[in-house]
C-alpha atoms as a PDB file:
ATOM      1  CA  UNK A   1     -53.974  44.221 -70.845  1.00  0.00           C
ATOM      2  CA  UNK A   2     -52.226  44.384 -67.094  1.00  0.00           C
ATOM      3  CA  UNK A   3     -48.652  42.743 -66.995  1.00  0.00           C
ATOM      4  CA  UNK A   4     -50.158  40.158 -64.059  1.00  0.00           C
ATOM      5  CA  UNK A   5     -52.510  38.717 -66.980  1.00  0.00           C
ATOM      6  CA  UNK A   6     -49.968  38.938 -69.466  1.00  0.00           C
ATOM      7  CA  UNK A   7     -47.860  36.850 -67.088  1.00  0.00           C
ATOM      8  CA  UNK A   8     -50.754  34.095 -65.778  1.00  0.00           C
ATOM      9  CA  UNK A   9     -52.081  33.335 -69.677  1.00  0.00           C
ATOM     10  CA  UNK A  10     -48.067  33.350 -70.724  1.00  0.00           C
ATOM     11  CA  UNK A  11     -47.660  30.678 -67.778  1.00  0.00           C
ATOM     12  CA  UNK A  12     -50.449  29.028 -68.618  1.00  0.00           C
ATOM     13  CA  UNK A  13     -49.341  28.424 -72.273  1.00  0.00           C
ATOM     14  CA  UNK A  14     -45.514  27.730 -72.213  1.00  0.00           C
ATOM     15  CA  UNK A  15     -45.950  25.882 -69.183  1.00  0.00           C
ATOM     16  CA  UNK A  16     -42.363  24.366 -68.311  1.00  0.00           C
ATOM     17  CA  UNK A  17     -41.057  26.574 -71.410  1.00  0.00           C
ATOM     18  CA  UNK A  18     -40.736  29.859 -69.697  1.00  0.00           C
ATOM     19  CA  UNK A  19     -37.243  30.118 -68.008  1.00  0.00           C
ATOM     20  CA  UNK A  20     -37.935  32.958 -66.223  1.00  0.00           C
ATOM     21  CA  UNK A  21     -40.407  35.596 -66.153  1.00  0.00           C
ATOM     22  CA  UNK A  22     -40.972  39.005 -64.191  1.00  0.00           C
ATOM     23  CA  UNK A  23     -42.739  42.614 -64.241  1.00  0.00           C
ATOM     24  CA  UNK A  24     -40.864  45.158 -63.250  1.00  0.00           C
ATOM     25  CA  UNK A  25     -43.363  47.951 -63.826  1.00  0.00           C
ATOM     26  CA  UNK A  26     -47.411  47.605 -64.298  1.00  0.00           C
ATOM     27  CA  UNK A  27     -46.849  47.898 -68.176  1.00  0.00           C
ATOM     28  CA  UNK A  28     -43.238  45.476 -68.242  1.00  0.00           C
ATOM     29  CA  UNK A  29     -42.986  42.052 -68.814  1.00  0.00           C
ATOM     30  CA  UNK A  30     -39.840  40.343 -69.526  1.00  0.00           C
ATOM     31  CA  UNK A  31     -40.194  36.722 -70.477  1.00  0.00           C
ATOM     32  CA  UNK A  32     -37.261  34.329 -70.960  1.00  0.00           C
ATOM     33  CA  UNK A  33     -37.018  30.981 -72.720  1.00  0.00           C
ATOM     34  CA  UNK A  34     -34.745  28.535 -74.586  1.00  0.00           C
ATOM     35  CA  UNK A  35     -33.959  29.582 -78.681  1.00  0.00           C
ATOM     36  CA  UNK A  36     -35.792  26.399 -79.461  1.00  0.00           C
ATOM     37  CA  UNK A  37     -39.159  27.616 -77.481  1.00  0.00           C
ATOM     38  CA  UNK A  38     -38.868  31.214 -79.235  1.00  0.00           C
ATOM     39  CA  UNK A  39     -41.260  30.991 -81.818  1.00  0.00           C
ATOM     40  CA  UNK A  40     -43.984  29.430 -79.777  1.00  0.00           C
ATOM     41  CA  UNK A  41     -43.699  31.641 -77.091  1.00  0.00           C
ATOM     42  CA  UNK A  42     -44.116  34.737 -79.438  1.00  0.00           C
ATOM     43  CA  UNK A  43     -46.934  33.131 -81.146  1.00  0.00           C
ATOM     44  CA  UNK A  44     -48.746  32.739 -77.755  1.00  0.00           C
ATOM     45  CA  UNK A  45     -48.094  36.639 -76.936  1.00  0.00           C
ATOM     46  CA  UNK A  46     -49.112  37.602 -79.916  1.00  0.00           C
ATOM     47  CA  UNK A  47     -52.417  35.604 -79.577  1.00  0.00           C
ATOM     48  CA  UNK A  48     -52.526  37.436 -76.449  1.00  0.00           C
ATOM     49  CA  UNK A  49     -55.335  39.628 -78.007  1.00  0.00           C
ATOM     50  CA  UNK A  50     -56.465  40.941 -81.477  1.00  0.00           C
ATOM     51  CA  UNK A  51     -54.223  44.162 -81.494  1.00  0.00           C
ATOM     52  CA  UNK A  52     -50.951  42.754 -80.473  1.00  0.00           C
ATOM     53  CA  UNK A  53     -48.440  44.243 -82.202  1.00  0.00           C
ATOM     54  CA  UNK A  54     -45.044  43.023 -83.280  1.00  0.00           C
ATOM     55  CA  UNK A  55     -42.414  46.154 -82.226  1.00  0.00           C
ATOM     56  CA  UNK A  56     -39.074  45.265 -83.145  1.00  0.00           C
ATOM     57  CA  UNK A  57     -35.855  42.895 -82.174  1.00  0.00           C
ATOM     58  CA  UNK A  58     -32.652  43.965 -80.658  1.00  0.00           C
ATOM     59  CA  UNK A  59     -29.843  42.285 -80.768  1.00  0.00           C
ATOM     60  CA  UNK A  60     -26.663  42.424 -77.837  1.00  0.00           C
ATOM     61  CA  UNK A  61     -23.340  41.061 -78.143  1.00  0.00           C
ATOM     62  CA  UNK A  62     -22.905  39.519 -74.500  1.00  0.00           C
ATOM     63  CA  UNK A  63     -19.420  38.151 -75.803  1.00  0.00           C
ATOM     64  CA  UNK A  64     -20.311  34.493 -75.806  1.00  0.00           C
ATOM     65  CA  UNK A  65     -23.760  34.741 -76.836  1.00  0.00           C
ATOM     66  CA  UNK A  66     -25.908  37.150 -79.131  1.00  0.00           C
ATOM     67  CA  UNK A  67     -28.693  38.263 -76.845  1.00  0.00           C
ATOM     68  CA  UNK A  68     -32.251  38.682 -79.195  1.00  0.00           C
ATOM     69  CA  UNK A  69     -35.075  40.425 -77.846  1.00  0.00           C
ATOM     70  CA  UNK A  70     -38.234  40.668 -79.086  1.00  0.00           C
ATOM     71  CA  UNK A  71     -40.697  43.660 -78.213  1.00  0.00           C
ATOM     72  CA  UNK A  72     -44.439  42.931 -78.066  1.00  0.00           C
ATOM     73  CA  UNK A  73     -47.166  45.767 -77.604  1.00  0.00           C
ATOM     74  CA  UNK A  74     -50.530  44.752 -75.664  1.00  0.00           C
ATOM     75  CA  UNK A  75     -52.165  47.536 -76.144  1.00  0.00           C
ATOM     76  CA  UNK A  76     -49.347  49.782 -74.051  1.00  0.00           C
ATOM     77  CA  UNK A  77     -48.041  46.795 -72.099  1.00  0.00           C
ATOM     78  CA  UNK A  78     -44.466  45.755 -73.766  1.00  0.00           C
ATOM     79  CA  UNK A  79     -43.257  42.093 -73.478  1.00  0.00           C
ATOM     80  CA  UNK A  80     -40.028  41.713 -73.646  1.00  0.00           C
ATOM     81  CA  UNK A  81     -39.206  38.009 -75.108  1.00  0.00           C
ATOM     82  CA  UNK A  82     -35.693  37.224 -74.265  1.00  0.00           C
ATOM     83  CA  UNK A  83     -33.217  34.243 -75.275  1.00  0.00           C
ATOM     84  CA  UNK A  84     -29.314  33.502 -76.533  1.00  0.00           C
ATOM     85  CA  UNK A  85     -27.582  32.296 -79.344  1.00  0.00           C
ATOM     86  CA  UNK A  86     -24.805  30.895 -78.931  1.00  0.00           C
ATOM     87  CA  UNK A  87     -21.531  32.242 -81.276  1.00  0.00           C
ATOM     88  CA  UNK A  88     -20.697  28.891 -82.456  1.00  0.00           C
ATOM     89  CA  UNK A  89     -24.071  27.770 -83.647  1.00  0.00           C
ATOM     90  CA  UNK A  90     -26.098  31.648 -84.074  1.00  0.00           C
ATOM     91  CA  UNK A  91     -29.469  30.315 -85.755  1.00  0.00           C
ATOM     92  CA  UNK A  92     -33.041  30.671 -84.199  1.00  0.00           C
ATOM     93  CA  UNK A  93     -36.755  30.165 -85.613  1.00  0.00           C
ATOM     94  CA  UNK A  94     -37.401  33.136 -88.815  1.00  0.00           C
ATOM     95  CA  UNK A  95     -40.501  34.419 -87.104  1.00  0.00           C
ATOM     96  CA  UNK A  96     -41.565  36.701 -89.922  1.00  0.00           C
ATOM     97  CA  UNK A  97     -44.652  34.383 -90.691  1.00  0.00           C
ATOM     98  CA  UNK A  98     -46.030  35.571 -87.199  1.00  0.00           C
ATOM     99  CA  UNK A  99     -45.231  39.235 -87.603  1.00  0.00           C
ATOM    100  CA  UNK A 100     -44.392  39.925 -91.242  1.00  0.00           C
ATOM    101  CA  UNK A 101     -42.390  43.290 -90.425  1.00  0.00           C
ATOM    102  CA  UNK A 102     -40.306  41.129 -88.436  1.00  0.00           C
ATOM    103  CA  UNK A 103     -38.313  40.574 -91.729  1.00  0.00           C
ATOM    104  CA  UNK A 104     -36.602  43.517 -92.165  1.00  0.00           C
ATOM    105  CA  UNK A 105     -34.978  42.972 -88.703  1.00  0.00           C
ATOM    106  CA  UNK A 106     -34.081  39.703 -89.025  1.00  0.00           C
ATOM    107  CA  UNK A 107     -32.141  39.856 -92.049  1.00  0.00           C
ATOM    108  CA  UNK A 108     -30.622  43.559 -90.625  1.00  0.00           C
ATOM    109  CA  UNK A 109     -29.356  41.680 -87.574  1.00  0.00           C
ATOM    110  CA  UNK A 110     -28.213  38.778 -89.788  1.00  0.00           C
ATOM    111  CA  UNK A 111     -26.001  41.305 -91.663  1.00  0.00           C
ATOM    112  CA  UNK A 112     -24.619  42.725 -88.847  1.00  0.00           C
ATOM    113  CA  UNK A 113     -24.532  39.606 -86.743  1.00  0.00           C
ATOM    114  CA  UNK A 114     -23.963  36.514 -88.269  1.00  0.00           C
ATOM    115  CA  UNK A 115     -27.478  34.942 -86.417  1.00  0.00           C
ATOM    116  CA  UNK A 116     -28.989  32.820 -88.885  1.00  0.00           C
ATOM    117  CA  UNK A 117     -32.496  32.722 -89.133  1.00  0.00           C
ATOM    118  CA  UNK A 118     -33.877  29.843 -90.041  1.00  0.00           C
ATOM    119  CA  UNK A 119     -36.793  30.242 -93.008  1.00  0.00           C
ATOM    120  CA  UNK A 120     -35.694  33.537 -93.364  1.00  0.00           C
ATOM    121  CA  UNK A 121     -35.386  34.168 -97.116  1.00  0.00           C
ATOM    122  CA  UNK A 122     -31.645  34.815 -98.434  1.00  0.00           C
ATOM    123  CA  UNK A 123     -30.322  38.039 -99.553  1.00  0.00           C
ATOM    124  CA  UNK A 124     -28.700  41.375 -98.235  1.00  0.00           C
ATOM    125  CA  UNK A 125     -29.766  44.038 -96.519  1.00  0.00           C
ATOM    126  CA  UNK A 126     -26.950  45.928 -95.307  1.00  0.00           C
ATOM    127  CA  UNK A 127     -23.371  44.730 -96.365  1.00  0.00           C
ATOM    128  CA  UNK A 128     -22.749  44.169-100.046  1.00  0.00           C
ATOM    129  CA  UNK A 129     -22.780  40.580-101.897  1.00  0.00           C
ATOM    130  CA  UNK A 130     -19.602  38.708-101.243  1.00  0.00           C
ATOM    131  CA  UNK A 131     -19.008  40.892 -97.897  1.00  0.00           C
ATOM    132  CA  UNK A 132     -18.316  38.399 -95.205  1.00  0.00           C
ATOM    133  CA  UNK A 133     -17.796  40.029 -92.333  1.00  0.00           C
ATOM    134  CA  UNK A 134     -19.827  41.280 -89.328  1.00  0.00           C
ATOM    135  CA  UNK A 135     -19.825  44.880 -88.569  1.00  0.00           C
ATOM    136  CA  UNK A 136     -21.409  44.935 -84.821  1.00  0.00           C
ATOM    137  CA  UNK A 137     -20.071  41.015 -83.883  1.00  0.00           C
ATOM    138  CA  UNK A 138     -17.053  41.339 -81.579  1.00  0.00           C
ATOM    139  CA  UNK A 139     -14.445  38.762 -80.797  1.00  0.00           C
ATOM    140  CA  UNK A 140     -15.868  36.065 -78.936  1.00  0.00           C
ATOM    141  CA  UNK A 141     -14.684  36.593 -75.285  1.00  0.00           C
ATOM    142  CA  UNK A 142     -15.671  34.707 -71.769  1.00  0.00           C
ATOM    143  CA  UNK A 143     -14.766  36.434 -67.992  1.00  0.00           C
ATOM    144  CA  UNK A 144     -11.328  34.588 -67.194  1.00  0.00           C
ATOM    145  CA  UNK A 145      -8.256  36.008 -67.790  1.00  0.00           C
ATOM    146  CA  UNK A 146      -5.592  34.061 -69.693  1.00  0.00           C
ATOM    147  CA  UNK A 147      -3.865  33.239 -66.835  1.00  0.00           C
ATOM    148  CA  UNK A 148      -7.079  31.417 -64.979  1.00  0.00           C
ATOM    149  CA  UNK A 149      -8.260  29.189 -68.125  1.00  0.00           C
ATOM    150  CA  UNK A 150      -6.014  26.813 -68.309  1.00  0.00           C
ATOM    151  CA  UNK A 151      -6.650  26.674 -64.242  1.00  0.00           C
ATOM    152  CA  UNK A 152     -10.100  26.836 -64.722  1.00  0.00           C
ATOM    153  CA  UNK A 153     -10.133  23.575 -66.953  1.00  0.00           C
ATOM    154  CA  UNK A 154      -8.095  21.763 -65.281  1.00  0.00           C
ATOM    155  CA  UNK A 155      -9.986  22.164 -62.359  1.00  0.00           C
ATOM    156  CA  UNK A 156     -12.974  20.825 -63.997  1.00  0.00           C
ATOM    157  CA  UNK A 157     -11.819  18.108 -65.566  1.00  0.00           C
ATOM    158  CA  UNK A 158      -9.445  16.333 -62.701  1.00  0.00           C
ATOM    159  CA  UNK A 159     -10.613  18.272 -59.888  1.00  0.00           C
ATOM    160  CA  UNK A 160      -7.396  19.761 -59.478  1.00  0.00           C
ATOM    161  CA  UNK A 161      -6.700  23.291 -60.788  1.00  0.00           C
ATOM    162  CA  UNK A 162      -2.702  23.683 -60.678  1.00  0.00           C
ATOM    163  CA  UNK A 163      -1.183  27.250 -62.031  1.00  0.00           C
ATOM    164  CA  UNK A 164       1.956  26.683 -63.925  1.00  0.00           C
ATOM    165  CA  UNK A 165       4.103  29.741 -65.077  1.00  0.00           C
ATOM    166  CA  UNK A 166       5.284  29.731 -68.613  1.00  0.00           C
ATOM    167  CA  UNK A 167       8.634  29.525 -67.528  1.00  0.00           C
ATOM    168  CA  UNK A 168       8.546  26.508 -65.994  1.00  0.00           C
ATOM    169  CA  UNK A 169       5.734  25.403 -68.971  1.00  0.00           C
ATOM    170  CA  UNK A 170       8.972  26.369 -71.810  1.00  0.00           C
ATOM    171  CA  UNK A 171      11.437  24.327 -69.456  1.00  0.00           C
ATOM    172  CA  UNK A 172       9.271  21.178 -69.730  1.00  0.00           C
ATOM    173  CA  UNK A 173       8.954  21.318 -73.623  1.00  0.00           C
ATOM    174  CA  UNK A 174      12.856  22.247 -73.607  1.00  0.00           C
ATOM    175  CA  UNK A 175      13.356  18.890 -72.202  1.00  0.00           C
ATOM    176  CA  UNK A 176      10.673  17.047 -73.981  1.00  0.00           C
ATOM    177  CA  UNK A 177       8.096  17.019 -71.945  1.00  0.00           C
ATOM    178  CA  UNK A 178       4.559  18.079 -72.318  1.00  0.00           C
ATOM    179  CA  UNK A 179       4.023  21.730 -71.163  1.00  0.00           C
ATOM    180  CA  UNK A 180       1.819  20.635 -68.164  1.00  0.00           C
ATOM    181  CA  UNK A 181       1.858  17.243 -65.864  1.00  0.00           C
ATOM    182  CA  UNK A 182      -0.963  14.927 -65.885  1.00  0.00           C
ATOM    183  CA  UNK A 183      -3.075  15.858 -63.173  1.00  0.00           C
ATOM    184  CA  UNK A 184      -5.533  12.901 -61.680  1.00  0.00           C
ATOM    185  CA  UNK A 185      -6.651  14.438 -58.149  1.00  0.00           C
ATOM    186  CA  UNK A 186     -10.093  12.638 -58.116  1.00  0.00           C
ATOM    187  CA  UNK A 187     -11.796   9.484 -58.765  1.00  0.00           C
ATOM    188  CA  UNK A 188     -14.006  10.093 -62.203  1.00  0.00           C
ATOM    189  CA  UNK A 189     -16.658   9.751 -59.830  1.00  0.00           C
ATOM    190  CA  UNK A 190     -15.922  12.618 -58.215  1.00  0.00           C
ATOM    191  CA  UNK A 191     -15.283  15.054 -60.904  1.00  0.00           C
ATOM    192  CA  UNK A 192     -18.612  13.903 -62.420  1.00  0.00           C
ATOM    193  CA  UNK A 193     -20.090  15.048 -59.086  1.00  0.00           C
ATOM    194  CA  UNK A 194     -18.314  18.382 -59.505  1.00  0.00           C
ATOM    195  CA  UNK A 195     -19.168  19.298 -62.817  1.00  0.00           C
ATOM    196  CA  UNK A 196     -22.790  18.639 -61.807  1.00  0.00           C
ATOM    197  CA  UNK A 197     -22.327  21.018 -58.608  1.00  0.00           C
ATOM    198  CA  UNK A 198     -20.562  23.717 -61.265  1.00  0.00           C
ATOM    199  CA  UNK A 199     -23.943  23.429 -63.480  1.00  0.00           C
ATOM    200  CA  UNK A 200     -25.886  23.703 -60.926  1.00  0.00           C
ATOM    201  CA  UNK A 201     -24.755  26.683 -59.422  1.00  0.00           C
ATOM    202  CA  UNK A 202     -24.145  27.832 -62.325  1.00  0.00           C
ATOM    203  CA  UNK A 203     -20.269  28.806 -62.341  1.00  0.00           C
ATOM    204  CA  UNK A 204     -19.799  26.736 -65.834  1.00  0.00           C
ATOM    205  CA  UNK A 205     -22.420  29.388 -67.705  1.00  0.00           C
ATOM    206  CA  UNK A 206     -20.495  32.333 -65.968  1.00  0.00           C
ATOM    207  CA  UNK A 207     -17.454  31.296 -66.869  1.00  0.00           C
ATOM    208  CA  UNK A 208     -18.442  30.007 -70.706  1.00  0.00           C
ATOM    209  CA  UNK A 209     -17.370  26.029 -69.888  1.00  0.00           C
ATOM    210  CA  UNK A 210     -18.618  24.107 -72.245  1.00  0.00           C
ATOM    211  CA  UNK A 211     -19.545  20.683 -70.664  1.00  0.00           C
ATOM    212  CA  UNK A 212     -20.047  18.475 -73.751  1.00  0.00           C
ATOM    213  CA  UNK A 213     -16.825  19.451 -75.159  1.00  0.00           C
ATOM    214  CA  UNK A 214     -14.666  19.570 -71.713  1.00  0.00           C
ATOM    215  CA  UNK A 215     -13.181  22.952 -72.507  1.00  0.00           C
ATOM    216  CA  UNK A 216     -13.700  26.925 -72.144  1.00  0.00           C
ATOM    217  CA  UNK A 217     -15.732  28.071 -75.507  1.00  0.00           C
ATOM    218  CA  UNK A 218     -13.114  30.777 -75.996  1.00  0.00           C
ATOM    219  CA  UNK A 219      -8.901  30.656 -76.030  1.00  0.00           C
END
């Protein structure tokens, strides 16, 4: 099957699902969707045709998020199914109903990982019974240095990003005072309109701000 009828049956399927989707090669397709549209969408490339077959899943620390993707062959076109977990909540759809083999994966990255599948039977693969931690997880870890967070939320939640060194920060709590001053440099209205400007051009998913909880995701 050619990529460019992989792609117009994928689009015709998932609709408003797909994220993104491109083919970088006559025999590449790389589809992107939310962790809550995963299962469908490999259920509709795997209805593709009669020979689909389910490859494998890799899994890639991206520091905030676990990265899963999930190889498809059409018959020697790959698609590529991509989405994220994030660290604080890794679970996503057990998928091993569609693609049996998929099992052994799932509960390999789960070892190694910490994603939870959801379905997925219990039990080791890997690491030993009572073994909690995760071999291949690192720390997580967002693209500010220390110095620039507390800047960075402060910035989006009074519109005002002020550095303070930690001198002056220990000189305030000498004296009883709260490390940092109160800082109200916009109406509510206006930092409302900023945080929507941040999502939109998307500087609060580079930077890992989390807007429900008014904070970086990492310290």
């Amino acid at each position: 099957m050619r990529a460019e009828d992989v792609v117009s049956r994928l689009k015709e399927t998932l609709g408003s699902r797909v994220i993104h989707i491109e083919t970088p090669t006559s025999k590449r397709v790389f589809l992107t969707v939310g962790v809550e549209d995963l299962k469908d969408a490999v259920k509709a490339t795997l209805n593709l045709m009669r020979e689909a077959r389910f490859m494998t899943i890799s899994a890639v620390d991206t520091g905030l998020d676990i990265e899963l993707l999930y190889h498809i062959d059409l018959l020697g076109t790959v698609v590529t199914i991509r989405t994220k977990v994030p660290k604080e909540e890794a679970k996503v759809a057990d998928i091993s109903d569609l693609a049996p083999p998929a099992e052994f994966i799932e509960r390999e990255i789960r070892d190694l990982f910490g994603v939870e599948f959801t379905g997925l039977r219990s039990g080791k693969l890997y690491t030993p019974e009572g073994y909690e931690e995760k071999p291949l997880l690192k720390p997580r870890e967002g693209p500010l240095p220390p110095q620039a967070r507390t800047v960075a939320e402060a910035l989006m939640s009074t519109g005002c990003g002020t550095a303070i060194s930690k001198t002056i920060m220990r000189r305030r709590e000498k004296i009883g005072l709260p490390p940092t001053p109160p800082g109200v440099c916009a109406s509510r209205e206006a930092v409302e309109e900023l945080k929507e400007i941040a999502k939109t051009v998307s500087f609060t998913k580079r930077v890992g701000y989390d807007l429900k909880r008014g904070r970086l995701r990492y310290r």
